[in-house]
PDB file of N, CA and C in Angstrom:
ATOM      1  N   UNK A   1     -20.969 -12.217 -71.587  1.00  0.00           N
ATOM      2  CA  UNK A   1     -20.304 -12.232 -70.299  1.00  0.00           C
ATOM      3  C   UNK A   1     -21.350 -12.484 -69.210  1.00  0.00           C
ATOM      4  N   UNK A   2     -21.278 -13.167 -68.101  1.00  0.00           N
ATOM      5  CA  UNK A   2     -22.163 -13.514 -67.066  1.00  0.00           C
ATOM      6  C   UNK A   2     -22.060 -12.857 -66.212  1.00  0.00           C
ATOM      7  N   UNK A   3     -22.933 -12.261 -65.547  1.00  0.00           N
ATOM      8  CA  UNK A   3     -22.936 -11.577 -64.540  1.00  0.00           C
ATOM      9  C   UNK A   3     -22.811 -12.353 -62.882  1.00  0.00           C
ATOM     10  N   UNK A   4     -21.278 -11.936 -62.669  1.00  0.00           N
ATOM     11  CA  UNK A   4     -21.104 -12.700 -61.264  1.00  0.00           C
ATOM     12  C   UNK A   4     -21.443 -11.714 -60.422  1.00  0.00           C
ATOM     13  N   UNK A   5     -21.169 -10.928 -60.398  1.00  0.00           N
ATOM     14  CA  UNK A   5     -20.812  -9.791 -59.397  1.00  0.00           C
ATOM     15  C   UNK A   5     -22.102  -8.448 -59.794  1.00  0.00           C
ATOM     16  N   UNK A   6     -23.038  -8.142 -58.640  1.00  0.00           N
ATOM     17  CA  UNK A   6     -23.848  -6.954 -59.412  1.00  0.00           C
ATOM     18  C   UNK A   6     -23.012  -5.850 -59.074  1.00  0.00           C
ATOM     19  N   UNK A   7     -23.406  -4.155 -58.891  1.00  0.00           N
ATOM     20  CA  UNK A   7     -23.020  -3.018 -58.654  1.00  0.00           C
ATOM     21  C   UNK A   7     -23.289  -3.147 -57.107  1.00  0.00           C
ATOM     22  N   UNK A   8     -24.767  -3.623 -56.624  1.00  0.00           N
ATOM     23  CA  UNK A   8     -24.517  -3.851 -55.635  1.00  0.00           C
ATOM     24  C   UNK A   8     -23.296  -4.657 -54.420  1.00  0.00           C
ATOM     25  N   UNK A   9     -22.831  -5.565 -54.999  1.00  0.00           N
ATOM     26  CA  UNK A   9     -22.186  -6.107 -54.492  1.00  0.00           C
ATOM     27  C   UNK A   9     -21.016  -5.574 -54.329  1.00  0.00           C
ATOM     28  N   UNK A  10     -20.726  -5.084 -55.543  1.00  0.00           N
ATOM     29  CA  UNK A  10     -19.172  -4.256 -55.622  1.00  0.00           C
ATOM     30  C   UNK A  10     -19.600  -2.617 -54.809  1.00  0.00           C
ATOM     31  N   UNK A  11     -20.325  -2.270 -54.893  1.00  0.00           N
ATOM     32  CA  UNK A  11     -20.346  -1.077 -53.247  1.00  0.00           C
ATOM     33  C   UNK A  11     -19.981  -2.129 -52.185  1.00  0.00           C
ATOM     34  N   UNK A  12     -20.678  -2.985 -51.696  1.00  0.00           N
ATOM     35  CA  UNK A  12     -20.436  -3.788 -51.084  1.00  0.00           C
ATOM     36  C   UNK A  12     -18.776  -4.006 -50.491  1.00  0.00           C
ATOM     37  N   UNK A  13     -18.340  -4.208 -51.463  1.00  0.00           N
ATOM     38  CA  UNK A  13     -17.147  -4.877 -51.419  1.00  0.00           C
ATOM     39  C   UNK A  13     -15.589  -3.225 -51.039  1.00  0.00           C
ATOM     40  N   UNK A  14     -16.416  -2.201 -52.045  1.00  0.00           N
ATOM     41  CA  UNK A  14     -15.704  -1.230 -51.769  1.00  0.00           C
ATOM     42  C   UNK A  14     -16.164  -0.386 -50.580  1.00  0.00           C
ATOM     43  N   UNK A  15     -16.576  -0.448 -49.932  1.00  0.00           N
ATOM     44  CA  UNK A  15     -16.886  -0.099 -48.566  1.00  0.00           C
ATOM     45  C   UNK A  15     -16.365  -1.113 -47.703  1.00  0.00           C
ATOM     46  N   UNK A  16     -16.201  -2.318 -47.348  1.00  0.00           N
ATOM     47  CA  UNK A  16     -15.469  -3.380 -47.237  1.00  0.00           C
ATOM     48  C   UNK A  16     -14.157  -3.020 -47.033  1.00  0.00           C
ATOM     49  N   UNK A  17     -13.696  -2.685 -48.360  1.00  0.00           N
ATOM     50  CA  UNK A  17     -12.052  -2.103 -48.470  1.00  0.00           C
ATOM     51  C   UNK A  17     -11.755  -0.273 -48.017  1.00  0.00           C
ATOM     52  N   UNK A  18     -13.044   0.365 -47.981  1.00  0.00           N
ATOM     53  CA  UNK A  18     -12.943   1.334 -47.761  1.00  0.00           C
ATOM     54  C   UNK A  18     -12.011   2.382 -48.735  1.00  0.00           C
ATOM     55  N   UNK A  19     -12.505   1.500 -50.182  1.00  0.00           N
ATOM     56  CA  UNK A  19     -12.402   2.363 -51.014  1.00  0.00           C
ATOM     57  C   UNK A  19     -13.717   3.515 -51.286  1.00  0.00           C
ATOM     58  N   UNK A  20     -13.419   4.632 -51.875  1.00  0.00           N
ATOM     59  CA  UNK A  20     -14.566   5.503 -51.985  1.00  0.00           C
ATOM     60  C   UNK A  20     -14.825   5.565 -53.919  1.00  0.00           C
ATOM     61  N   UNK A  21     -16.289   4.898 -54.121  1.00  0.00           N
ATOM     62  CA  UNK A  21     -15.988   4.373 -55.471  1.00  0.00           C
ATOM     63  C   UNK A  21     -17.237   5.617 -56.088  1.00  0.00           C
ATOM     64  N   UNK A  22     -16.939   6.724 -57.434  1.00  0.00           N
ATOM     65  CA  UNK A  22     -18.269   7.247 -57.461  1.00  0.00           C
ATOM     66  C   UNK A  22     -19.581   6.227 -58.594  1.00  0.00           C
ATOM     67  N   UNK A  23     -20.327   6.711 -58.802  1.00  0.00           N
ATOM     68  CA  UNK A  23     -21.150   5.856 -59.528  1.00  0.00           C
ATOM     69  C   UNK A  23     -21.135   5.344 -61.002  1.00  0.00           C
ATOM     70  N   UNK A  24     -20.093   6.101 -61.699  1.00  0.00           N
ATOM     71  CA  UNK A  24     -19.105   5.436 -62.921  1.00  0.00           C
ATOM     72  C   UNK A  24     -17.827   4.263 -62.581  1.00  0.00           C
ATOM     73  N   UNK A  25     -17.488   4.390 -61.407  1.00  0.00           N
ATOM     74  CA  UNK A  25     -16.302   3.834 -61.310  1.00  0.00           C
ATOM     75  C   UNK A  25     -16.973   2.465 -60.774  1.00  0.00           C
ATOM     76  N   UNK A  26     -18.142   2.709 -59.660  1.00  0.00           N
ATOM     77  CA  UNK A  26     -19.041   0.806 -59.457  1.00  0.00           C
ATOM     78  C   UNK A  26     -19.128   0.503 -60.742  1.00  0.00           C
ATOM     79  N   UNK A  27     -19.958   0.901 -62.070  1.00  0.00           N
ATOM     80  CA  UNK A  27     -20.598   0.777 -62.660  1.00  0.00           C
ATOM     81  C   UNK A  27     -18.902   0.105 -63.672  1.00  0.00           C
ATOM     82  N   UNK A  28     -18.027   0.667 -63.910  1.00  0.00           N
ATOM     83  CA  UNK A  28     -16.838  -0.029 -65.042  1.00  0.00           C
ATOM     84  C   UNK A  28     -16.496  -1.091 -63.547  1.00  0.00           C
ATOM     85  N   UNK A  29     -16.185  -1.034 -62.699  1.00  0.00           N
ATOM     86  CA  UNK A  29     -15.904  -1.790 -61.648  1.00  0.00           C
ATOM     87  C   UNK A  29     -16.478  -3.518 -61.770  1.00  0.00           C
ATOM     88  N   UNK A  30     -17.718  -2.984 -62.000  1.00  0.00           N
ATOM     89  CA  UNK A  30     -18.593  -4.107 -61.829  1.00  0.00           C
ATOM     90  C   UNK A  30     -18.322  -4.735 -63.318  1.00  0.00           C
ATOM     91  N   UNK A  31     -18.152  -4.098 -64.765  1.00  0.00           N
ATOM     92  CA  UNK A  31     -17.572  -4.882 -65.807  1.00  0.00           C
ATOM     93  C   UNK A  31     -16.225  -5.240 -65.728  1.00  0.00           C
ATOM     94  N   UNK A  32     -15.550  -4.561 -65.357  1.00  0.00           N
ATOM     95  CA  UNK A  32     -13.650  -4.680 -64.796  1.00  0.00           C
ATOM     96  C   UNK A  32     -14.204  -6.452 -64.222  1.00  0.00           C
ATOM     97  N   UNK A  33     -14.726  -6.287 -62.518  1.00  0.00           N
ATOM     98  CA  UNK A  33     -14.436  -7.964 -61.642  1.00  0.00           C
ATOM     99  C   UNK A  33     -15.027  -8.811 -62.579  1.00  0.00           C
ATOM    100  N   UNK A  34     -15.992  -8.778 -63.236  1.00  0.00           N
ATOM    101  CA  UNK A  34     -16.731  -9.843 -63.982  1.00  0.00           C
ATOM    102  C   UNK A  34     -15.985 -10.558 -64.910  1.00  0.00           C
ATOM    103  N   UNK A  35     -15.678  -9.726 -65.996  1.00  0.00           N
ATOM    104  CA  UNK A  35     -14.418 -10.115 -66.575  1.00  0.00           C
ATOM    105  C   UNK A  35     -13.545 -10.863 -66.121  1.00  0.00           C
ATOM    106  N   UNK A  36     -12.773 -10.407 -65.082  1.00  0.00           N
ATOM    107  CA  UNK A  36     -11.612 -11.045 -64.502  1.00  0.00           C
ATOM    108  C   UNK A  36     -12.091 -12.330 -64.103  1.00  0.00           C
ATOM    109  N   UNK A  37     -13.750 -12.409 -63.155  1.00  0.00           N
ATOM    110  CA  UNK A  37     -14.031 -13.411 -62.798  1.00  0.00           C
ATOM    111  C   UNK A  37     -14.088 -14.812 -64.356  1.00  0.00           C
ATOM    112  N   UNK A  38     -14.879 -13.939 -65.435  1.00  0.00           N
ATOM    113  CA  UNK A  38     -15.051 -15.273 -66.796  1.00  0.00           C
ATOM    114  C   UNK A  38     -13.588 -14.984 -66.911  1.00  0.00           C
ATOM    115  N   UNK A  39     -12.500 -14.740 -67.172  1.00  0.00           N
ATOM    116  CA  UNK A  39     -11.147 -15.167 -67.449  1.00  0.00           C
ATOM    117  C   UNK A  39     -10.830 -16.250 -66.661  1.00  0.00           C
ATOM    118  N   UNK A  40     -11.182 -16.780 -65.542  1.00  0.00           N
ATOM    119  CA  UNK A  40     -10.488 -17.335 -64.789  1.00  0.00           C
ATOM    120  C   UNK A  40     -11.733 -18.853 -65.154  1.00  0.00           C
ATOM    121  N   UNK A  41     -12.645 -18.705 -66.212  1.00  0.00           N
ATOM    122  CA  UNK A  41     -12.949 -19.732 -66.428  1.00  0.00           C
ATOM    123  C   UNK A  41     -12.484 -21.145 -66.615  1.00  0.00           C
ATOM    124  N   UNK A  42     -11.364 -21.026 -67.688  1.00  0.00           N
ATOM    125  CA  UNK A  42     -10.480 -22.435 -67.893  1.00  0.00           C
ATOM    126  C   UNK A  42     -10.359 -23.158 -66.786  1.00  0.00           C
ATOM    127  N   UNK A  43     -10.049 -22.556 -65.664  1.00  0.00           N
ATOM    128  CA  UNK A  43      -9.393 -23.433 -64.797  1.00  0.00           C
ATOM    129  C   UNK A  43     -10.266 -24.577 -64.246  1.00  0.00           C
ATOM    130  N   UNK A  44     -11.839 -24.186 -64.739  1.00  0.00           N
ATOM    131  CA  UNK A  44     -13.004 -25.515 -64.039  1.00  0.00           C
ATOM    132  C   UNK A  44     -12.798 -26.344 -65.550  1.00  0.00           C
ATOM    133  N   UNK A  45     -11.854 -26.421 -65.916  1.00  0.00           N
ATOM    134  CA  UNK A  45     -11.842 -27.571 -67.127  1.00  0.00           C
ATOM    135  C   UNK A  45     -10.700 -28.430 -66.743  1.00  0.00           C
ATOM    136  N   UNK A  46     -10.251 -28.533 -65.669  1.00  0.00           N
ATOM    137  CA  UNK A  46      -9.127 -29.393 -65.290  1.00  0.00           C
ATOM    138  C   UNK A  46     -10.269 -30.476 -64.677  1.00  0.00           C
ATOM    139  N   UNK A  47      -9.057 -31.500 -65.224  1.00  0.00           N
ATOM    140  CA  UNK A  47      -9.506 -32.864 -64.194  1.00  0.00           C
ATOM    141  C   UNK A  47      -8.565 -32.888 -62.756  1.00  0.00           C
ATOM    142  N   UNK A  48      -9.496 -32.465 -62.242  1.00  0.00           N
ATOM    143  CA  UNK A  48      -8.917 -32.680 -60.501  1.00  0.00           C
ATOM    144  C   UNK A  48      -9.442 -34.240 -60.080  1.00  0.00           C
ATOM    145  N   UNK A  49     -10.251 -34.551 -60.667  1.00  0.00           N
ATOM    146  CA  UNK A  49     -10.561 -36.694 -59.870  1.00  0.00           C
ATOM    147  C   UNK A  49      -9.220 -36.811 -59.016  1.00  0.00           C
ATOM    148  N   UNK A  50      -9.118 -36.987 -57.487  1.00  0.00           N
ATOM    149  CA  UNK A  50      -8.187 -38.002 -57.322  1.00  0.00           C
ATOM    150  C   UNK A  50      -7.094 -36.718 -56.830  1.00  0.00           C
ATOM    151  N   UNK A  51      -6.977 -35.670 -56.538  1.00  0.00           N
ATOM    152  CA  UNK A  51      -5.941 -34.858 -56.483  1.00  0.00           C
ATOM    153  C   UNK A  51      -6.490 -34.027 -55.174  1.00  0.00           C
ATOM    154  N   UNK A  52      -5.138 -34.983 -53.996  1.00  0.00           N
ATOM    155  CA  UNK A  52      -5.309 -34.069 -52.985  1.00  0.00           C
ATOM    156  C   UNK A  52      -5.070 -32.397 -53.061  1.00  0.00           C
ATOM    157  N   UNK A  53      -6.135 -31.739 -52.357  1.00  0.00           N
ATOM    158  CA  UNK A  53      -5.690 -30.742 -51.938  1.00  0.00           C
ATOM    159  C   UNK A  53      -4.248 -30.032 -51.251  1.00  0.00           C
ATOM    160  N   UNK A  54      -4.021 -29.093 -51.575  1.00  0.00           N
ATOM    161  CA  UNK A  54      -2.741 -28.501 -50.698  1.00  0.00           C
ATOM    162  C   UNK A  54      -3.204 -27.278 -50.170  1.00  0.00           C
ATOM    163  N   UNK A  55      -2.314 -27.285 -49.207  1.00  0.00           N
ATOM    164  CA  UNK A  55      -3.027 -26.146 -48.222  1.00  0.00           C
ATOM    165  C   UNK A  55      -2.125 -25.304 -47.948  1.00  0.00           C
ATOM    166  N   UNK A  56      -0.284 -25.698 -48.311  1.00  0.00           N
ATOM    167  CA  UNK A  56       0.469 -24.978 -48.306  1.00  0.00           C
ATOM    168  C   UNK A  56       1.520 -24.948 -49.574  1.00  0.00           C
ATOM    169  N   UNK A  57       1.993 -24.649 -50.646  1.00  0.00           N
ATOM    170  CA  UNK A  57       2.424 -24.259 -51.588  1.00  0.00           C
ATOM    171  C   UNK A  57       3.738 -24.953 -51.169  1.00  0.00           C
ATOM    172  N   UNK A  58       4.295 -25.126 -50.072  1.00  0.00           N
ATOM    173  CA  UNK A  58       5.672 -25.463 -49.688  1.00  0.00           C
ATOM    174  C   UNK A  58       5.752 -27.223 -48.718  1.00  0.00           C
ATOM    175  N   UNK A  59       4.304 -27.697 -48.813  1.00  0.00           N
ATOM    176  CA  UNK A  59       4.025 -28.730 -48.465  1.00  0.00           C
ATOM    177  C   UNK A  59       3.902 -28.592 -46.554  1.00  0.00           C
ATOM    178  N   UNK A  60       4.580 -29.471 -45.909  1.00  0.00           N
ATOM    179  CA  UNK A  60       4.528 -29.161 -44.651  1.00  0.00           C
ATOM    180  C   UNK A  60       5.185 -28.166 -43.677  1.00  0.00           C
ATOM    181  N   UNK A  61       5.747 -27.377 -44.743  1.00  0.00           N
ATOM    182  CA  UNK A  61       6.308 -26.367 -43.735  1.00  0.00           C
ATOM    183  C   UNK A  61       5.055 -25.639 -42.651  1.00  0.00           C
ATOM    184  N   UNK A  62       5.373 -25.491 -41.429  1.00  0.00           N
ATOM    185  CA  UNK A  62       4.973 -24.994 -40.369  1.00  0.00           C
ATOM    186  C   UNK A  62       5.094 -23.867 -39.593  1.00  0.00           C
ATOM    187  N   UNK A  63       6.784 -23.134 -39.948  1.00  0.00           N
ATOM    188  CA  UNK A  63       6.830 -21.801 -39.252  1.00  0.00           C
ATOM    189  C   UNK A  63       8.416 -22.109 -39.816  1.00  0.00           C
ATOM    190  N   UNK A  64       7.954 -20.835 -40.589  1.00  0.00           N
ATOM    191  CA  UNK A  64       9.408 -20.382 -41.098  1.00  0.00           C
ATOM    192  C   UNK A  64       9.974 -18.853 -40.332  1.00  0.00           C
ATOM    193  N   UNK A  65       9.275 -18.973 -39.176  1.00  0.00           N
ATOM    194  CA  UNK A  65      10.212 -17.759 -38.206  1.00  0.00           C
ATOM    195  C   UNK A  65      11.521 -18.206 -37.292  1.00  0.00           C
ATOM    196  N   UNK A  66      12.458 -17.711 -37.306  1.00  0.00           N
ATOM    197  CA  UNK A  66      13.472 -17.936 -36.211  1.00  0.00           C
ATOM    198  C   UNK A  66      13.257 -18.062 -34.890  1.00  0.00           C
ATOM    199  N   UNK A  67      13.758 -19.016 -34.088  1.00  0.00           N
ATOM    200  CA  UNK A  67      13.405 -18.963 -32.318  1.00  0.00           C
ATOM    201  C   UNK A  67      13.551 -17.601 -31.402  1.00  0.00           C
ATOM    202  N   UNK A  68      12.583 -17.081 -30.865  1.00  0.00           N
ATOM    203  CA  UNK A  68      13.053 -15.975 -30.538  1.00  0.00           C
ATOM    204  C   UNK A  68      13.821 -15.859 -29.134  1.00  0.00           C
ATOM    205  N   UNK A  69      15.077 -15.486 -29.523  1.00  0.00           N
ATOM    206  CA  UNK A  69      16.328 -15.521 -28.774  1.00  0.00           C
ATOM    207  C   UNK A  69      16.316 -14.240 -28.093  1.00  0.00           C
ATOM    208  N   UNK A  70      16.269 -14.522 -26.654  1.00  0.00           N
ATOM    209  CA  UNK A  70      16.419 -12.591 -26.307  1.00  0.00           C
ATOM    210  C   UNK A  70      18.151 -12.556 -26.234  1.00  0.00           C
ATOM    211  N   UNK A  71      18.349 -11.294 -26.877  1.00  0.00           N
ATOM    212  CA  UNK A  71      19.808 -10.882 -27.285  1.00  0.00           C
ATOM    213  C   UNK A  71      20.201  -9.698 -26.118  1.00  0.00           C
ATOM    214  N   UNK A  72      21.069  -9.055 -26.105  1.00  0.00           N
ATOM    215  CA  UNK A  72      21.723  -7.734 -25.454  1.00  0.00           C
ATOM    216  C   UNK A  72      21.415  -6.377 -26.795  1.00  0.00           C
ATOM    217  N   UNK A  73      21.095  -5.701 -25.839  1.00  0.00           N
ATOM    218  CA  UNK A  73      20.072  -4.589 -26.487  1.00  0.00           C
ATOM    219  C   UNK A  73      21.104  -3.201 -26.453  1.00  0.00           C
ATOM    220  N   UNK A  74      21.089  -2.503 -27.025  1.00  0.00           N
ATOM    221  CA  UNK A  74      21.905  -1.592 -27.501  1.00  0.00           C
ATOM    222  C   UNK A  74      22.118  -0.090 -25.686  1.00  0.00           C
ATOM    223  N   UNK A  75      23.066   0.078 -25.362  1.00  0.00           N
ATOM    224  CA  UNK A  75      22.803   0.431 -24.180  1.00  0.00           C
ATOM    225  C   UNK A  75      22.349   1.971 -24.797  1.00  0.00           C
ATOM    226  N   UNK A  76      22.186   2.625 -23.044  1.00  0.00           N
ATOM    227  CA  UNK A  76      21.704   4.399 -23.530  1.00  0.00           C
ATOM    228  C   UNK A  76      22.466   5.411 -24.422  1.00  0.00           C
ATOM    229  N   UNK A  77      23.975   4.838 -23.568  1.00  0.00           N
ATOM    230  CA  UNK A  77      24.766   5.554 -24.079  1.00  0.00           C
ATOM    231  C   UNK A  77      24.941   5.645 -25.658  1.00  0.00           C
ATOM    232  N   UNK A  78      24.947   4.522 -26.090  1.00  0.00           N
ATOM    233  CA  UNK A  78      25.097   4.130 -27.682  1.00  0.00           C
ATOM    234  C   UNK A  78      24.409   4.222 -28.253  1.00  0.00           C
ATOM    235  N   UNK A  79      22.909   4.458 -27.899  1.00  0.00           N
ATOM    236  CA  UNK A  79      22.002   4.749 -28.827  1.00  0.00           C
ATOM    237  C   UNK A  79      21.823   6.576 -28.724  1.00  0.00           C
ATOM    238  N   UNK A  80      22.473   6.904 -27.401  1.00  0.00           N
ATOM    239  CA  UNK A  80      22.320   8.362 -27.249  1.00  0.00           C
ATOM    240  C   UNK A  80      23.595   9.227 -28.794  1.00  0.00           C
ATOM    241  N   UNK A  81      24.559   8.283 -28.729  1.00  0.00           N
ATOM    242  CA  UNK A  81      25.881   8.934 -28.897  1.00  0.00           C
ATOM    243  C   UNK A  81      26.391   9.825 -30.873  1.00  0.00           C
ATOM    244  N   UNK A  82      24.755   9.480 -31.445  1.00  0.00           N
ATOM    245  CA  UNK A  82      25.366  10.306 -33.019  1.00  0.00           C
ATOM    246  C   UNK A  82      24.135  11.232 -32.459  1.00  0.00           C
ATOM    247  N   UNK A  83      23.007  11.070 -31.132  1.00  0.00           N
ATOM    248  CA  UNK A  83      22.199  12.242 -31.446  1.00  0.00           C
ATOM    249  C   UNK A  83      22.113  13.434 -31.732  1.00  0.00           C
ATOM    250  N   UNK A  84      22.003  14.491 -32.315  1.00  0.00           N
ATOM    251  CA  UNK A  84      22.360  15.746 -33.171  1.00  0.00           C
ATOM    252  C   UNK A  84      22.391  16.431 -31.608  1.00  0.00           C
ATOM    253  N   UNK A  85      20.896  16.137 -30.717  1.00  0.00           N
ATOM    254  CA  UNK A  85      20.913  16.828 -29.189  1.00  0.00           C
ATOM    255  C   UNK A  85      19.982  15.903 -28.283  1.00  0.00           C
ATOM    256  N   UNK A  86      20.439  16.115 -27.390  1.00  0.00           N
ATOM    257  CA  UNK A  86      19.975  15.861 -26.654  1.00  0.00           C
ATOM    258  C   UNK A  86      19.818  15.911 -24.957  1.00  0.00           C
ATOM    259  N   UNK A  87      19.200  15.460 -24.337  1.00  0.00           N
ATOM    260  CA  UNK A  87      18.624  16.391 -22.784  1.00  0.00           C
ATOM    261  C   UNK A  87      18.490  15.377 -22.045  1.00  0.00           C
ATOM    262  N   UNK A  88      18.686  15.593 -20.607  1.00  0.00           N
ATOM    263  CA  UNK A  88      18.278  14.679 -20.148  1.00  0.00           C
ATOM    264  C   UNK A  88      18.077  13.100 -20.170  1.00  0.00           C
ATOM    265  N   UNK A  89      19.643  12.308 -21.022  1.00  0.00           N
ATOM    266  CA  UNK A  89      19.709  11.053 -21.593  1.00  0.00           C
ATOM    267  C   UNK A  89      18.493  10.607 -22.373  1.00  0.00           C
ATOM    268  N   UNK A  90      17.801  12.046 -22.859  1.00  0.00           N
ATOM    269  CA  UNK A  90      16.666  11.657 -24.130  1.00  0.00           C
ATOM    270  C   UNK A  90      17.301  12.106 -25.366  1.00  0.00           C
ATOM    271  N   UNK A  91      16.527  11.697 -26.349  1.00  0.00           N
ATOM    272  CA  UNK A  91      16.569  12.358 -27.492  1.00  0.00           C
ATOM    273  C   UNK A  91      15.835  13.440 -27.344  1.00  0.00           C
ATOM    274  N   UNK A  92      16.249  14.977 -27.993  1.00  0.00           N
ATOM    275  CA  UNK A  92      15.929  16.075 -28.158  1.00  0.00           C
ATOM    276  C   UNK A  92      15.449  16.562 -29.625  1.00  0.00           C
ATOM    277  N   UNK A  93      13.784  16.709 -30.107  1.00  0.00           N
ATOM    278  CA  UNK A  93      13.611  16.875 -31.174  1.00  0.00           C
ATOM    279  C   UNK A  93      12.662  17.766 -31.268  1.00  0.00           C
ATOM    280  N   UNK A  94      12.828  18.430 -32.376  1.00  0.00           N
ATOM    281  CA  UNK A  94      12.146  19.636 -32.422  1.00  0.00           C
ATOM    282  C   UNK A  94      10.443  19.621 -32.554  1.00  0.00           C
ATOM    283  N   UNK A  95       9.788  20.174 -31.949  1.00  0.00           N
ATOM    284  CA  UNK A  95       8.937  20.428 -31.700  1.00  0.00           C
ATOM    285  C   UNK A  95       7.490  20.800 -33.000  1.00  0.00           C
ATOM    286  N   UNK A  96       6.698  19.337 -33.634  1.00  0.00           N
ATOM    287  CA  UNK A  96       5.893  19.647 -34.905  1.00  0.00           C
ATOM    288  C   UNK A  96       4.537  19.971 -34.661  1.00  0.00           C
ATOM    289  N   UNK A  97       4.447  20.079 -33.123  1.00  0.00           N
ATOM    290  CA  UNK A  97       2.959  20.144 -32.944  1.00  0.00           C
ATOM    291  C   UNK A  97       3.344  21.984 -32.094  1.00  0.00           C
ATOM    292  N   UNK A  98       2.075  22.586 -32.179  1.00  0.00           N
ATOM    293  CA  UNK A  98       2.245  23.640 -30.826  1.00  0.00           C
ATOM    294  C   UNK A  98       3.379  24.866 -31.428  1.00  0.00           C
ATOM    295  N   UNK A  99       4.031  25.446 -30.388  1.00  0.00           N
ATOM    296  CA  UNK A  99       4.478  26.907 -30.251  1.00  0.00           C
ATOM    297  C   UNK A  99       6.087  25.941 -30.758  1.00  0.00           C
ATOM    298  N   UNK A 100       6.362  25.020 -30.892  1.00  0.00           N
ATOM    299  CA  UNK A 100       7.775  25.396 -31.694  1.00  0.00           C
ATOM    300  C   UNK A 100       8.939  25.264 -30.777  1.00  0.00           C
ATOM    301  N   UNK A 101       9.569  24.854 -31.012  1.00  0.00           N
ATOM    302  CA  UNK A 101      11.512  24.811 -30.084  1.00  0.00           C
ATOM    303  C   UNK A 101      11.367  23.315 -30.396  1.00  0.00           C
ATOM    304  N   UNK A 102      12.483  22.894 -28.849  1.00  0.00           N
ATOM    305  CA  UNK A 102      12.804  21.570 -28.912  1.00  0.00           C
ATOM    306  C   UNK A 102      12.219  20.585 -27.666  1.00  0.00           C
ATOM    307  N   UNK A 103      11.494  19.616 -27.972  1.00  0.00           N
ATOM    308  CA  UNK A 103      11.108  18.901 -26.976  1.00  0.00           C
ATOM    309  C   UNK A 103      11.638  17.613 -26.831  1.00  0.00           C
TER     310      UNK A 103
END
């Protein structure tokens, strides 16, 4: 197996991700990516000669989001009206920080 990836690199990489890796887990880590990396050998045995690149899987699509339409927004009342309680045309919810009740 070739060594792509050292231990160094994979701290590297898990600090990066802000995973917290101890010094068994770099150490199978670093045989775990390597691996994965020689599995993925075959694929430099294709003949690409002559074969544009793609850059999007779906060809030229450009933006598959909807136009953003401003709509009519739910009024106070209706968003007030299954609240269990409420005060002052707020929502009234109980209190997870501090001395407790309803704020």
């Amino acid at each position: 197996m070739t060594q792509h990836l050292t231990e160094r690199d994979v701290r590297g990489i898990a600090e990066y991700a802000r995973i917290g890796l101890t010094e068994d887990e770099v150490s199978q880590m670093t045989v775990d990516l390597n691996a994965i990396i020689d599995s993925l050998e075959p694929i430099t045995q294709y003949d690409l000669e002559g074969v544009e690149p793609t850059f999007h899987p779906i060809g030229s699509l450009s933006n598959v989001m909807r136009e953003d339409v401003e709509m009519p927004g739910v009024s106070q009342d209706v968003a007030l009206e299954n609240a269990p309680k409420q005060q002052d045309e707020c929502f009234l919810i109980p209190s997870i920080l501090g001395e407790g009740g309803d704020r």
